[in-house]
N, C-alpha and C. Protein backbone atom coordinates (compact mmCIF):
# COMPACT_ATOMS: atom_id res chain seq x y z
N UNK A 1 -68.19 3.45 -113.34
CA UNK A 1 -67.17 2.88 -112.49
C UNK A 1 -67.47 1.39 -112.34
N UNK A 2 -66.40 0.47 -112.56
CA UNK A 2 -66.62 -0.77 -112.09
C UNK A 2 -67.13 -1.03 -110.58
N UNK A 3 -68.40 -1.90 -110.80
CA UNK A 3 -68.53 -2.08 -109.16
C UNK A 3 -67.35 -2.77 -108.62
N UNK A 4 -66.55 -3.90 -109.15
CA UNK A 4 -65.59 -4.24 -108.15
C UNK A 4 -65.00 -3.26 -107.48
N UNK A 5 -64.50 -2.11 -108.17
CA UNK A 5 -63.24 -1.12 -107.91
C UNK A 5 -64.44 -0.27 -106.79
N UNK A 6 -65.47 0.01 -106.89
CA UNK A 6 -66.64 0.44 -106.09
C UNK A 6 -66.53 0.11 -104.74
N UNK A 7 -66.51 -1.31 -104.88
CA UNK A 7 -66.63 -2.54 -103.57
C UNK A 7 -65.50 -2.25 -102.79
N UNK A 8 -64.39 -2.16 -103.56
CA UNK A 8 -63.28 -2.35 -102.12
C UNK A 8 -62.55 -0.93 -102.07
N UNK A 9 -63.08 0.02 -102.58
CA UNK A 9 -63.43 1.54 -102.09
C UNK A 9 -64.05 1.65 -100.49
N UNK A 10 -65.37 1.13 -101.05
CA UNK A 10 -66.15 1.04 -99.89
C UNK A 10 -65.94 0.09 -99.03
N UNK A 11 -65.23 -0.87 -98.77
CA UNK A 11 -64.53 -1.89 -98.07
C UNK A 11 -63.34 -0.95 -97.24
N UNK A 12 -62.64 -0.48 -98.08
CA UNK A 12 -61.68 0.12 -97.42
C UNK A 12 -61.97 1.65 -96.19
N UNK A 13 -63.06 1.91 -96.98
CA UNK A 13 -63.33 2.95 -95.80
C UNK A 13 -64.31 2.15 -94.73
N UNK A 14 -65.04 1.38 -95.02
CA UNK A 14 -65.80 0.41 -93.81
C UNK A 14 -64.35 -0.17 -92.80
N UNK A 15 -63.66 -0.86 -93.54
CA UNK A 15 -62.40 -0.84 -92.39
C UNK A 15 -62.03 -0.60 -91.44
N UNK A 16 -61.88 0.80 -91.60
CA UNK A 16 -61.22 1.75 -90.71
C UNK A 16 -62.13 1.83 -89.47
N UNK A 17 -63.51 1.61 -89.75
CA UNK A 17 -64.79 1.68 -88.56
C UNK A 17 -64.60 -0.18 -87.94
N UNK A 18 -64.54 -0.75 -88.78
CA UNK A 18 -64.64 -1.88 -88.34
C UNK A 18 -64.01 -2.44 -86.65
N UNK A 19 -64.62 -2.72 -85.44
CA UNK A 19 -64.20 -3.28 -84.51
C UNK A 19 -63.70 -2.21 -84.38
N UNK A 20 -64.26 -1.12 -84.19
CA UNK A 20 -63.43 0.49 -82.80
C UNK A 20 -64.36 0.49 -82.62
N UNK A 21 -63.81 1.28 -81.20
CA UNK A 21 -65.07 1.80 -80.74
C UNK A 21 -65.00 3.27 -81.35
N UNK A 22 -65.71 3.73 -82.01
CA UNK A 22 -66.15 4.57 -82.87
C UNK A 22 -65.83 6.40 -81.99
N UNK A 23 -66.09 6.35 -80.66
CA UNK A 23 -66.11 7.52 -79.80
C UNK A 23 -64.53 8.07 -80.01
N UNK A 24 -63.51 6.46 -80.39
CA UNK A 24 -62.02 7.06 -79.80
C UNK A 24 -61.71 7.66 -81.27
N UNK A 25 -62.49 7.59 -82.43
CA UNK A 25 -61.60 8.03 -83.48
C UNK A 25 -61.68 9.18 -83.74
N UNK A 26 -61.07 10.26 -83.99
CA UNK A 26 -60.60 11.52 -83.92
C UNK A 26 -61.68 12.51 -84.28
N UNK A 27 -62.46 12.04 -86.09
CA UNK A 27 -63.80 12.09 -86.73
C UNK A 27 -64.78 12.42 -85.69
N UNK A 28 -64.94 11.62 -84.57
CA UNK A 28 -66.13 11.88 -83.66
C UNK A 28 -65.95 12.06 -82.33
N UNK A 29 -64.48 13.02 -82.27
CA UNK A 29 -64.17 13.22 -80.74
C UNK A 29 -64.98 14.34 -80.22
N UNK A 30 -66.04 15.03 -81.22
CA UNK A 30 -66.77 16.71 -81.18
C UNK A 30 -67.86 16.05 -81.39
N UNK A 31 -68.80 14.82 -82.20
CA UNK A 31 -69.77 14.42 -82.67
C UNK A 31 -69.78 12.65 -82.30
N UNK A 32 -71.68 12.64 -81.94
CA UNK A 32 -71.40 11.96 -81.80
C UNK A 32 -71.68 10.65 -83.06
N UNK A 33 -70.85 9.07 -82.75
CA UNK A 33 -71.46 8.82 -84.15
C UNK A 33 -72.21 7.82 -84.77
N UNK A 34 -73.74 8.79 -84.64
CA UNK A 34 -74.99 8.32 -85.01
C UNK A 34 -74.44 8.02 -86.46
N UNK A 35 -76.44 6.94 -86.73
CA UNK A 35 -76.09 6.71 -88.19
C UNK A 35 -75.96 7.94 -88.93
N UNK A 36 -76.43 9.34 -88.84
CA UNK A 36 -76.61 10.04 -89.91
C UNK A 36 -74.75 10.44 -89.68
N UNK A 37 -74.30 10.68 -88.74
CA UNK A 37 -72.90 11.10 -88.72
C UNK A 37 -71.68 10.01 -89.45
N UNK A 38 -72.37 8.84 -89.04
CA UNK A 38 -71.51 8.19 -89.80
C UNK A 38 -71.84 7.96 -91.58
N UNK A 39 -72.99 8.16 -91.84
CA UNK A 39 -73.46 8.42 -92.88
C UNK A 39 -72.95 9.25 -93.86
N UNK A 40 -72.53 10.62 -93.45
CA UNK A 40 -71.97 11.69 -93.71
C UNK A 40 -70.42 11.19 -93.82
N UNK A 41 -69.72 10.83 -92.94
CA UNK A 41 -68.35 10.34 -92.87
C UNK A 41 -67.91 9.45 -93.86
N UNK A 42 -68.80 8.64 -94.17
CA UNK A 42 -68.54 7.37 -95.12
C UNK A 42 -68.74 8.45 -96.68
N UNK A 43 -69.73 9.06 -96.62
CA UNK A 43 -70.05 9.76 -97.60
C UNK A 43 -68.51 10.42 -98.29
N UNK A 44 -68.50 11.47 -97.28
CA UNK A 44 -66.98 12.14 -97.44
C UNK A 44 -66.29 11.47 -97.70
N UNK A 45 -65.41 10.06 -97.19
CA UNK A 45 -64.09 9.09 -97.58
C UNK A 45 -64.32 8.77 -99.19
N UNK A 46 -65.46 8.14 -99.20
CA UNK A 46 -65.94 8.07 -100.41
C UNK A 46 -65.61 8.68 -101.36
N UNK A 47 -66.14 9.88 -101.94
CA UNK A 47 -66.19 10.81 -102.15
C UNK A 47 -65.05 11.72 -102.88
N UNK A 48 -64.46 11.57 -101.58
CA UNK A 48 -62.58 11.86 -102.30
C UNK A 48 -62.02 11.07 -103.11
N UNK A 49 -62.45 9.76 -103.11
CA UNK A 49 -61.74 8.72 -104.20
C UNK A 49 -62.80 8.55 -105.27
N UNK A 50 -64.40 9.02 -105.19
CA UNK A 50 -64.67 8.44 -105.99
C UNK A 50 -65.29 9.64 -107.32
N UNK A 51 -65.21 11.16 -106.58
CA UNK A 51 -65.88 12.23 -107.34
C UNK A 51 -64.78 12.06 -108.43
N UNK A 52 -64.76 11.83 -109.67
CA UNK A 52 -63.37 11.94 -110.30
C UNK A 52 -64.41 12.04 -111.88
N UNK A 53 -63.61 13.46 -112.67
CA UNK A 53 -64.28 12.98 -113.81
C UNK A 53 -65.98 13.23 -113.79
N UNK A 54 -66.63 12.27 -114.77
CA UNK A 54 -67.85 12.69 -114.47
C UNK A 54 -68.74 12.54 -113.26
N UNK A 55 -67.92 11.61 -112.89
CA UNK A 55 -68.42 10.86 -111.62
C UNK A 55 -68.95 11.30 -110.29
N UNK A 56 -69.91 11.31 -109.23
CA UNK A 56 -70.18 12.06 -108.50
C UNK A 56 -71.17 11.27 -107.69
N UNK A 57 -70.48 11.26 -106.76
CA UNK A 57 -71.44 10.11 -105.03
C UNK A 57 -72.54 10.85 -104.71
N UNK A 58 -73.71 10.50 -105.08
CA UNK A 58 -74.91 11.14 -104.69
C UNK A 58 -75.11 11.36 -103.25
N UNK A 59 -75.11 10.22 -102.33
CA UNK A 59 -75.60 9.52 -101.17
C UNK A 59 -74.82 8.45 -100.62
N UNK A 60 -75.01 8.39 -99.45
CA UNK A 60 -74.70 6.48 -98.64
C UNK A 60 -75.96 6.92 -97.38
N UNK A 61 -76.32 5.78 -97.55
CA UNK A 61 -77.48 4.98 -96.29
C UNK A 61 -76.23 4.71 -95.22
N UNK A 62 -76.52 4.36 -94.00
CA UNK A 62 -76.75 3.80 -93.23
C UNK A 62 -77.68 2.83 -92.25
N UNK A 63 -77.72 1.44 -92.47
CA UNK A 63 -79.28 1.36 -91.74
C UNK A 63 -78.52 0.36 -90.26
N UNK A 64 -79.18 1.13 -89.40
CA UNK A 64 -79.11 0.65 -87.84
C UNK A 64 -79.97 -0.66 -87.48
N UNK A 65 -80.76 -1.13 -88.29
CA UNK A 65 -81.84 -1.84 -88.27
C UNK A 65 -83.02 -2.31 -89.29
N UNK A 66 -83.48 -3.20 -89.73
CA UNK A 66 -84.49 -3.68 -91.34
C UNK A 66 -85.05 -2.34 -91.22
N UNK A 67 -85.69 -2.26 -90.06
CA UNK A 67 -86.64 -0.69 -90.25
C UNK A 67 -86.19 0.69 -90.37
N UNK A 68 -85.05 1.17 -89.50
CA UNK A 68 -84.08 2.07 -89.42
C UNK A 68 -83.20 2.65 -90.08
N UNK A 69 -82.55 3.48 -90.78
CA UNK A 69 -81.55 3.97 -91.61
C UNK A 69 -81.20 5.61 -91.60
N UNK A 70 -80.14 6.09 -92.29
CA UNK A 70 -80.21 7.33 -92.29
C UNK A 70 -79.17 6.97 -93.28
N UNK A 71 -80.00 8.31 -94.43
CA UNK A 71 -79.43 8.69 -94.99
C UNK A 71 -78.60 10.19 -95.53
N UNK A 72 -77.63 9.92 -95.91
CA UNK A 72 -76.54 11.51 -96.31
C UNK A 72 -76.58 11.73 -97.71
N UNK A 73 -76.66 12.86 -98.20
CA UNK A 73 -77.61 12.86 -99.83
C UNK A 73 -76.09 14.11 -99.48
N UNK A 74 -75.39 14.14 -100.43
CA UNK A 74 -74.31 15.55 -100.78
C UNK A 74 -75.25 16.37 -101.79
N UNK A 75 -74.49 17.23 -101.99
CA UNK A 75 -74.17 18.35 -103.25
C UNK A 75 -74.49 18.31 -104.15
N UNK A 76 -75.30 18.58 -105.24
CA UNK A 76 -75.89 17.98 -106.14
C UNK A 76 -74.86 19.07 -107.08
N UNK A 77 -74.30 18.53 -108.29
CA UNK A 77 -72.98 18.92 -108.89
C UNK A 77 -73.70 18.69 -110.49
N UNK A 78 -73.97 19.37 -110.93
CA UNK A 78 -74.42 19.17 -112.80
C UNK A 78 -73.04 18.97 -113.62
């Protein structure tokens, strides 16, 4: 996959988080959303646009901090 087409994949689902407050969006009205939850979430948006073909989203990080992160590892798909 081209990273450009990569980039504003992942741009476009960063978006949608961008400047909310994260509690009101529908995604985390049951959960709350830590890095690993949002980790998972980004994973999933992802995911749908990008499993295509051979193609297949291993993971997305999240890091809260230089030291801090969480990561969401999916499905491992041969």
């Amino acid at each position: 996959m081209d990273f450009r087409l990569l980039k504003d994949k992942t741009q476009a689902v960063l978006a949608s988080l961008d400047h909310r407050y994260l509690n009101d969006l529908p995604v985390f009205q049951d959960k709350n959303p830590s890095a690993e939850n949002l980790a998972a979430y980004i994973f999933t948006e992802l995911s749908r646009q990008i499993n295509a073909g051979p193609l297949r989203l291993r993971s997305v990080s999240v890091w809260e901090s230089e030291t801090s992160q969480a990561t969401y590892q999916g499905p491992i798909h041969d």
